[in-house]
Each structure stands twice: as structure tokens, then as C-alpha cells.
C-alpha atoms as a PDB file:
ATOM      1  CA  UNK A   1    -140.711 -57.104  25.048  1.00  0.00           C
ATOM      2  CA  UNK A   2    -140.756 -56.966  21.337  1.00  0.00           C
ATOM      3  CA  UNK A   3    -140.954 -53.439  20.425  1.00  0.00           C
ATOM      4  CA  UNK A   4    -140.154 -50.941  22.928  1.00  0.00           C
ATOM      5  CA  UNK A   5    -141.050 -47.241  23.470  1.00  0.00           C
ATOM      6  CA  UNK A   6    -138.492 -44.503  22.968  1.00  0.00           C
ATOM      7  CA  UNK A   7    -136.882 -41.988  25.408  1.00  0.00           C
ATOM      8  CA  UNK A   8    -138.712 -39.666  23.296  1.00  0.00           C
ATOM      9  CA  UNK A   9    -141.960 -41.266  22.869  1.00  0.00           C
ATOM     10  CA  UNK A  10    -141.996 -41.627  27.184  1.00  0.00           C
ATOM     11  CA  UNK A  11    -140.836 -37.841  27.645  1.00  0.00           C
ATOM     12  CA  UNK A  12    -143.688 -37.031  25.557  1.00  0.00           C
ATOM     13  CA  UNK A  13    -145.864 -38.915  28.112  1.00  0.00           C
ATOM     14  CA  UNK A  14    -147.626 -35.912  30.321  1.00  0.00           C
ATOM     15  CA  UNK A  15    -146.387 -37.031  34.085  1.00  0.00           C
ATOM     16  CA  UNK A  16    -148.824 -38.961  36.736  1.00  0.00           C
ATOM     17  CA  UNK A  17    -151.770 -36.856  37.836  1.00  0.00           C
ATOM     18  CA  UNK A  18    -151.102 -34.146  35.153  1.00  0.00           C
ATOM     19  CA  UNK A  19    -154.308 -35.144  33.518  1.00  0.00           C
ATOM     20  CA  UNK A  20    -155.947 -35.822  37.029  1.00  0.00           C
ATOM     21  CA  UNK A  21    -158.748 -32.720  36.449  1.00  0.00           C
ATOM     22  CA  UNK A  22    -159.060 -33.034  32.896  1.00  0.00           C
ATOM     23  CA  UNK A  23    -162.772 -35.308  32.060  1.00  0.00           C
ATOM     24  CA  UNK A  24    -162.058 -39.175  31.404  1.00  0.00           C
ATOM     25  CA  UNK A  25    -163.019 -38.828  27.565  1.00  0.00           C
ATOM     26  CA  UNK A  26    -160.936 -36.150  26.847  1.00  0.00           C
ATOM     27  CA  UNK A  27    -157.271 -37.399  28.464  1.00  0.00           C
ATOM     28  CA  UNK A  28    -155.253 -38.388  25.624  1.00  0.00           C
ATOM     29  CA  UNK A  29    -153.872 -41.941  25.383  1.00  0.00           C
ATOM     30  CA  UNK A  30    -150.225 -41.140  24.363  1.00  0.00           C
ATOM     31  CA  UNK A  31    -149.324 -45.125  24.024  1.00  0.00           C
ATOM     32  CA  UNK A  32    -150.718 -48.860  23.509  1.00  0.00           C
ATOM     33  CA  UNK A  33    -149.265 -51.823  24.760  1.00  0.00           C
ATOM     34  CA  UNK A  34    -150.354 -54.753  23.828  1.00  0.00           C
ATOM     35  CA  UNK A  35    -149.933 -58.599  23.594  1.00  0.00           C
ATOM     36  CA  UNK A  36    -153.065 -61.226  22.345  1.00  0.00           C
ATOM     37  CA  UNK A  37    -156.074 -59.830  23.352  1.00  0.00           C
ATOM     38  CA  UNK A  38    -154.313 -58.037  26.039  1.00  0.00           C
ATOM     39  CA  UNK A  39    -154.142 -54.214  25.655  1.00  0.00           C
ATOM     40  CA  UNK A  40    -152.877 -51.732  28.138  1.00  0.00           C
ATOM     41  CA  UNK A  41    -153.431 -47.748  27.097  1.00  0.00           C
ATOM     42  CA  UNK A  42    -150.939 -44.924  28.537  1.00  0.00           C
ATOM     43  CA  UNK A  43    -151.801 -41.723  29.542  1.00  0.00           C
ATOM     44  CA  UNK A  44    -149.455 -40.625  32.244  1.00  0.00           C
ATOM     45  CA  UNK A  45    -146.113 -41.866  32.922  1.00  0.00           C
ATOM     46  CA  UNK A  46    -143.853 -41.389  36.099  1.00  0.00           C
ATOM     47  CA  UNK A  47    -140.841 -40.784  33.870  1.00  0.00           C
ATOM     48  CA  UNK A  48    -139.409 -44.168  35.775  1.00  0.00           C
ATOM     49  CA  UNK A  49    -141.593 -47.722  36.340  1.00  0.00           C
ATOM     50  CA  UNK A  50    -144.959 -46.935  36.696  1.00  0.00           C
ATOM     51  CA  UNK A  51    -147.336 -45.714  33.864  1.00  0.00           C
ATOM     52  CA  UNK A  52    -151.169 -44.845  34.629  1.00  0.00           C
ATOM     53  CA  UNK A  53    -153.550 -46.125  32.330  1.00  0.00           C
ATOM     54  CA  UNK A  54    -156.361 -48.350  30.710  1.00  0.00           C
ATOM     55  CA  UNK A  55    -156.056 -51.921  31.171  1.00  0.00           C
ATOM     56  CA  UNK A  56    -157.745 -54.762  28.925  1.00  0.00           C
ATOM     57  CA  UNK A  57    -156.762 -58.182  29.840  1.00  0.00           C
ATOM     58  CA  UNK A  58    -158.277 -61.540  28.003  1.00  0.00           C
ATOM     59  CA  UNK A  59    -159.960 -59.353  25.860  1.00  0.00           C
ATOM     60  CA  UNK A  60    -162.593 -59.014  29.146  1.00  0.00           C
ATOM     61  CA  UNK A  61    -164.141 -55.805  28.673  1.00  0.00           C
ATOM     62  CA  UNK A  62    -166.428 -56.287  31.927  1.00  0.00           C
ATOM     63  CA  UNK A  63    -163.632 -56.596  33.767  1.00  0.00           C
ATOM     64  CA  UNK A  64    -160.880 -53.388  32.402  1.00  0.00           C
ATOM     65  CA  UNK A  65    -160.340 -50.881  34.245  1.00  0.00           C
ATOM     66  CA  UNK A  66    -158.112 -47.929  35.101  1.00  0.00           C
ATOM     67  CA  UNK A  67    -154.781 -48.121  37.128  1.00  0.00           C
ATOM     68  CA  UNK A  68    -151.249 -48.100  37.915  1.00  0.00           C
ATOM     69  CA  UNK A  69    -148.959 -50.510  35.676  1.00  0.00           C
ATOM     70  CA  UNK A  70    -145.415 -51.079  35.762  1.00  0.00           C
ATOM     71  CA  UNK A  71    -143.327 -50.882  32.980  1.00  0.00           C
ATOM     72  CA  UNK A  72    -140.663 -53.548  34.286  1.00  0.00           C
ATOM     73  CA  UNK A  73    -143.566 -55.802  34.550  1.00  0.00           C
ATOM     74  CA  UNK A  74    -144.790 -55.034  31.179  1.00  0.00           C
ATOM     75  CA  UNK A  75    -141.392 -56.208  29.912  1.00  0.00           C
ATOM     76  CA  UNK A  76    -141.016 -59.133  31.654  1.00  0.00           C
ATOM     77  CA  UNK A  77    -144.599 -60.200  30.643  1.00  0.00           C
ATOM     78  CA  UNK A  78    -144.698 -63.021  28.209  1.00  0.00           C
ATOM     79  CA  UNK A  79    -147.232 -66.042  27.712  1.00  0.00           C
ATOM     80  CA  UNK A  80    -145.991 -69.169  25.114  1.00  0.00           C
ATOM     81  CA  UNK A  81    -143.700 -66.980  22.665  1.00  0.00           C
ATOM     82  CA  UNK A  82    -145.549 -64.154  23.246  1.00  0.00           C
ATOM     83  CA  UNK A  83    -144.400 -61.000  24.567  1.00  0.00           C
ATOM     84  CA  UNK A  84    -145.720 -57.772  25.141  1.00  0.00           C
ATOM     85  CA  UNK A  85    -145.168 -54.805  22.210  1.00  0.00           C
ATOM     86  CA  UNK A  86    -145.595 -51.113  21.867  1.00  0.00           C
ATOM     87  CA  UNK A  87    -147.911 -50.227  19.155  1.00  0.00           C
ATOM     88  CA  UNK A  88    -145.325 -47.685  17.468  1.00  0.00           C
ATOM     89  CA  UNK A  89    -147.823 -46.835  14.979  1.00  0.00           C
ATOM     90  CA  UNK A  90    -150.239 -45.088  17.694  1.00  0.00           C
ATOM     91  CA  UNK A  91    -150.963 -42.039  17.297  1.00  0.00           C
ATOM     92  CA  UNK A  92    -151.971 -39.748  20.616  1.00  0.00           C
ATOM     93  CA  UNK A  93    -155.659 -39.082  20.241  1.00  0.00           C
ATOM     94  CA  UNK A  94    -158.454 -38.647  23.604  1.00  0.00           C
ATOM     95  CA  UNK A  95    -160.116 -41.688  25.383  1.00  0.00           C
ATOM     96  CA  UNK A  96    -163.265 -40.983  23.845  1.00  0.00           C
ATOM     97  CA  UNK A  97    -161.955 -41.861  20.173  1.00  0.00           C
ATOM     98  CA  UNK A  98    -160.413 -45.164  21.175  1.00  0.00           C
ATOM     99  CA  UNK A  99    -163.196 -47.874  20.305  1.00  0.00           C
ATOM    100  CA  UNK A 100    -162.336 -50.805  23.221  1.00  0.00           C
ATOM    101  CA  UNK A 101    -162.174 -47.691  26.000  1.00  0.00           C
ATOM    102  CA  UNK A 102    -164.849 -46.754  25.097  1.00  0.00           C
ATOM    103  CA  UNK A 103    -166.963 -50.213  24.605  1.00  0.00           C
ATOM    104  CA  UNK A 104    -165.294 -50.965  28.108  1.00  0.00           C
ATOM    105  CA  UNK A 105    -167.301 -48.124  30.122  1.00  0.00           C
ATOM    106  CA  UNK A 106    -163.736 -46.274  30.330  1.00  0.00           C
ATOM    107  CA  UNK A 107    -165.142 -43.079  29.956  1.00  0.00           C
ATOM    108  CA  UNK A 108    -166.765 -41.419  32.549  1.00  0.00           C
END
């Protein structure tokens, strides 16, 4: 992994479930992942592996969807000399403002 989250910017992460009740558009992404046309958006974190968010993958917005991810796999991730990076320009905003969520039928 190229760039890697903080301990601050995944203590700021709310915890898994915490955003359970509150409507799809309005949970806030607090992170982006990303590597190619492969993005993966945070909203809850466990505060150890697993993070619960939106996943894009080749770019196939037909096929993202919402789910568990691990962070150790995340890491480990690479394709060619790629490797998966945290966007550490991101700034927290709610699903319904990110563009690709929303184009993806993420919003419910």
C-alpha cells in the first residue's frame, strides 16, 4: 500500500453499524481507497481489519456494491506495480454527494 490512513484518520471512522439506521444517501464516506479503476469507499470501521463500505472494482458500476472489506487485504492488494492508496485528500462528505455511488445505484 502506497499511502496509508492514519491512527487518526481511522479513529475518526464512526464504528460498524453506527450508521446502520441512518438513510443510505446520507452516511458519510469518511475514506477512499483506491487503485486503477478500483475504488473502495469507507464509512464504518471496526477499529481493527474490517472496514464497511462501497466497493467499485474494474470500474464495473453494474456490479458495486456494499460490504465488508478487510484492511489487511487492502494492503496486500497489488496488480503489475500497482498498489492500493488512500486518497488523503478526501474529505468526509454523505453518499449522496459522491458521483460513482451514486451513478452505481449505491443509494437507496
Amino acid at each position: 500500500m502506497w499511502a496509508k490512513p492514519t491512527q487518526a484518520d481511522l479513529k475518526a471512522m464512526p464504528k460498524i453499524y453506527a450508521q446502520e439506521k441512518t438513510k443510505s444517501g446520507d452516511q458519510i464516506v469518511y475514506g477512499h481507497f483506491f487503485m486503477g479503476a478500483h475504488d473502495w469507499f469507507i464509512t464504518e470501521f471496526d477499529g481493527e481489519d474490517t472496514f464497511f463500505g462501497f466497493a467499485i472494482l474494474n470500474g464495473d458500476l453494474d456490479m458495486a456494491e456494499w460490504g465488508y472489506i478487510s484492511f489487511q487485504e487492502l494492503k496486500d492488494l497489488k496488480q503489475s506495480f500497482m498498489q492500493v492508496d488512500f486518497d488523503k485528500h478526501w474529505d468526509k462528505r454523505p453518499v449522496r454527494e459522491v458521483d460513482k455511488i451514486v451513478k452505481a445505484g449505491g443509494v437507496h
